[in-house]
Protein backbone atom coordinates (compact mmCIF):
# COMPACT_ATOMS: atom_id res chain seq x y z
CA UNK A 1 0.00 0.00 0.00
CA UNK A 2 0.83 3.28 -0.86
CA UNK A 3 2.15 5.07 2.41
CA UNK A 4 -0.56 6.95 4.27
CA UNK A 5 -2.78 6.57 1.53
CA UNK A 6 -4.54 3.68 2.21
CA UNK A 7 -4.73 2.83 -1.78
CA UNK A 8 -2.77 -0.36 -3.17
CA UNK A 9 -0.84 0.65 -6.06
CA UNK A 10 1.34 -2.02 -8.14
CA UNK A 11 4.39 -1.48 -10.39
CA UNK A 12 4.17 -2.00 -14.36
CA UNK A 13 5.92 -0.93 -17.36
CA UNK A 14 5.55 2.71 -16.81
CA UNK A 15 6.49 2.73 -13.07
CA UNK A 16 3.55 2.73 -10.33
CA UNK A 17 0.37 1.18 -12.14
CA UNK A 18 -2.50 3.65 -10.30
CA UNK A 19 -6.35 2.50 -10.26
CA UNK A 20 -8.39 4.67 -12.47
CA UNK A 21 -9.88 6.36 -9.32
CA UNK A 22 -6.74 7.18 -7.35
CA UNK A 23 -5.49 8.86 -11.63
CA UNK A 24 -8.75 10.55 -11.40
CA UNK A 25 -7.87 12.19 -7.98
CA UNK A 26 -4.50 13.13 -9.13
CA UNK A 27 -5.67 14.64 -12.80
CA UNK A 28 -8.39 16.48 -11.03
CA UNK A 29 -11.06 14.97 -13.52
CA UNK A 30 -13.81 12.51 -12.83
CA UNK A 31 -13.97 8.79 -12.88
CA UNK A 32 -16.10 9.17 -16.28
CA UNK A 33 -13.53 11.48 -17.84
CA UNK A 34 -11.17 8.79 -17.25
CA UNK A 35 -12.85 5.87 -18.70
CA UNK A 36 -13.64 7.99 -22.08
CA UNK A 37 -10.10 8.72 -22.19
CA UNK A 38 -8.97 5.15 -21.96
CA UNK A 39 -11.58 4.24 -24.89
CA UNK A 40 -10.31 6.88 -26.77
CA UNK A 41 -7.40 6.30 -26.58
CA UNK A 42 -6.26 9.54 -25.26
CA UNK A 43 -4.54 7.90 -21.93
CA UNK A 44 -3.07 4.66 -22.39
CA UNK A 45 -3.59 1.87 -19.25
CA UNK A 46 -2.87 -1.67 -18.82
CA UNK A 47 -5.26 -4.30 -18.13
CA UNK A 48 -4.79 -6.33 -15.32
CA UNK A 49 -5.23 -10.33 -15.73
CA UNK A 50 -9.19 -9.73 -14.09
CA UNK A 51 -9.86 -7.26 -16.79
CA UNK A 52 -9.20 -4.28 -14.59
CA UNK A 53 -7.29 -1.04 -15.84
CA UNK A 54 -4.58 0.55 -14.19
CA UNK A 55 -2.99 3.47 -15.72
CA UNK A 56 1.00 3.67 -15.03
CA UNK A 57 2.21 7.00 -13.15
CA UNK A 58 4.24 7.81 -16.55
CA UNK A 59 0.70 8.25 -17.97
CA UNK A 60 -0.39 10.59 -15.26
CA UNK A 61 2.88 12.83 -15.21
CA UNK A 62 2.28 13.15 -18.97
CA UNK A 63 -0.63 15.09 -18.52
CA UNK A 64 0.39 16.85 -15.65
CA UNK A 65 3.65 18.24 -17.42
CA UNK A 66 0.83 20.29 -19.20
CA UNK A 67 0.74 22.21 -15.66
CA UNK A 68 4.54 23.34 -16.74
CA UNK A 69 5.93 20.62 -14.21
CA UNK A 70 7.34 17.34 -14.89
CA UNK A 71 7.47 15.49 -11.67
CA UNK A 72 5.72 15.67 -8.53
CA UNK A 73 8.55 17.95 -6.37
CA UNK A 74 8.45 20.18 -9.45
CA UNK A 75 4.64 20.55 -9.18
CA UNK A 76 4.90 21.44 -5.72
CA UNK A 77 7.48 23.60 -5.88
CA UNK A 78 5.10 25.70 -8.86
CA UNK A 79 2.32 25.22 -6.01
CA UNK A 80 4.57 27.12 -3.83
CA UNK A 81 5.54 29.95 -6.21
CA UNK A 82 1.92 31.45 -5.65
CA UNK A 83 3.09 35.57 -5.68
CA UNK A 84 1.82 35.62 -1.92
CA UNK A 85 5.12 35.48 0.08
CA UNK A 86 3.03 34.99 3.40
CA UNK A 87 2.71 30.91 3.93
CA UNK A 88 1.87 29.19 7.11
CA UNK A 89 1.90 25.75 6.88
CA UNK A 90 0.27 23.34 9.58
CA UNK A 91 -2.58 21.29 10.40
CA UNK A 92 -6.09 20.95 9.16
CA UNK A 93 -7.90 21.01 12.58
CA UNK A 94 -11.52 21.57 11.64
CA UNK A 95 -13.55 21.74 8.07
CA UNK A 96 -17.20 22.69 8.04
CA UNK A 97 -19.11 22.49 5.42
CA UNK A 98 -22.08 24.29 4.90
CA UNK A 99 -24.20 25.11 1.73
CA UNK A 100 -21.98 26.70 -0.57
CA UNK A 101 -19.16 28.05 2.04
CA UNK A 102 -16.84 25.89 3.95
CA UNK A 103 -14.54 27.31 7.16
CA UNK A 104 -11.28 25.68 7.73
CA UNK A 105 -9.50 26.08 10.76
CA UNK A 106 -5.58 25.17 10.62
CA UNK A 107 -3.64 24.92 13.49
CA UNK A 108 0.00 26.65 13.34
CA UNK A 109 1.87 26.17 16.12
CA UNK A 110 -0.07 27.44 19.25
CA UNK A 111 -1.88 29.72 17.15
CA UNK A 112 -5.14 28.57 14.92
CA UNK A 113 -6.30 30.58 11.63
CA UNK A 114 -9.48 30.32 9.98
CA UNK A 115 -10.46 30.62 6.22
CA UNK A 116 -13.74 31.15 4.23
CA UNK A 117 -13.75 29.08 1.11
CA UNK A 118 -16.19 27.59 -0.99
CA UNK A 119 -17.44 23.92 -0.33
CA UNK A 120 -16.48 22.84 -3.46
CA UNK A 121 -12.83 23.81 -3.29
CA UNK A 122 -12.65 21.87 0.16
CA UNK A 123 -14.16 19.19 -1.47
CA UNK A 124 -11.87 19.15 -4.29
CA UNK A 125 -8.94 19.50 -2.28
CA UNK A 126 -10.46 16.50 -0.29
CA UNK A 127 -9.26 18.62 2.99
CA UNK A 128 -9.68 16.43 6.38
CA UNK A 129 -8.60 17.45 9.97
CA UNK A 130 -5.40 15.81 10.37
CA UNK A 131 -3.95 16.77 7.08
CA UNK A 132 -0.79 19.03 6.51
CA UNK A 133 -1.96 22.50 4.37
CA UNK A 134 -1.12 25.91 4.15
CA UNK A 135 -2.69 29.42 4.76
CA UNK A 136 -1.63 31.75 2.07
CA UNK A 137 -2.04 34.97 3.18
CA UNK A 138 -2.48 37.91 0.12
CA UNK A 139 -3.53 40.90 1.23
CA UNK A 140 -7.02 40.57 3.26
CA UNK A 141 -7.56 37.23 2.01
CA UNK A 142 -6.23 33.77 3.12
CA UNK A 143 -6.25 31.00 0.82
CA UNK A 144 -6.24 27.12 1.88
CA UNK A 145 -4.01 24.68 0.02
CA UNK A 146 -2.93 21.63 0.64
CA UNK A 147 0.10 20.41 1.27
């Protein structure tokens, strides 16, 4: 299993073979999207001896490196070079969902900061009390990401 993650991931051709929901997560599209792409053509996967697909982590960074990154550090590191100068990074202590707002309250140290975002970008960002993320603070507002 992957560390932390809970998700079993095996190792094929292109490096780590990923199940099409965990690729989903990572490409930001739904487990739909995915399927079409596979019959399509557009993203290539290997079928497991049960009939299963996994697409291989090559696949994934492919379409990633449209984000200007190639690997994973790199992506982070463009993550971090957000113009806002101000990051805290700590711990998801609270997310509350409600209608179409979410508040998330990370804890930094001794000291706790609170953010207004909407419930789909919590949701998206699949943001859980426990979780590393960071407060970006840009002038009067303070954006979530995680980390």
């Amino acid at each position: 299993m992957a560390a932390g993650t809970g998700t079993k991931r095996s190792r094929g051709k292109g490096g780590e073979l990923l199940k099409l929901r965990d690729a989903a997560l990572e490409l930001r599209v739904s487990f739909p999207t995915i399927k079409q792409w596979i019959y399509k053509g557009k993203i290539r996967s290997v079928k497991t001896a049960g009939g299963h697909h996994r697409i291989p982590q090559s696949e994934v960074d492919r379409f990633l490196f449209r984000t200007r990154a190639k690997t994973a550090p790199e992506r982070q590191d463009l993550i971090r070079r957000v113009s806002g100068r101000n990051q805290l990074v700590g711990r998801i202590e609270d997310v509350r969902i409600s209608g179409l707002m979410a508040e998330v309250t990370l804890s930094i140290g001794d000291q706790r900061i609170t953010s207004i975002i909407t419930a789909r970008s919590a949701r998206e960002m699949h943001l859980k009390p426990g979780q590393a993320a960071a407060a970006l603070i840009k002038a009067t507002e303070v954006m979530i990401l995680r980390v």
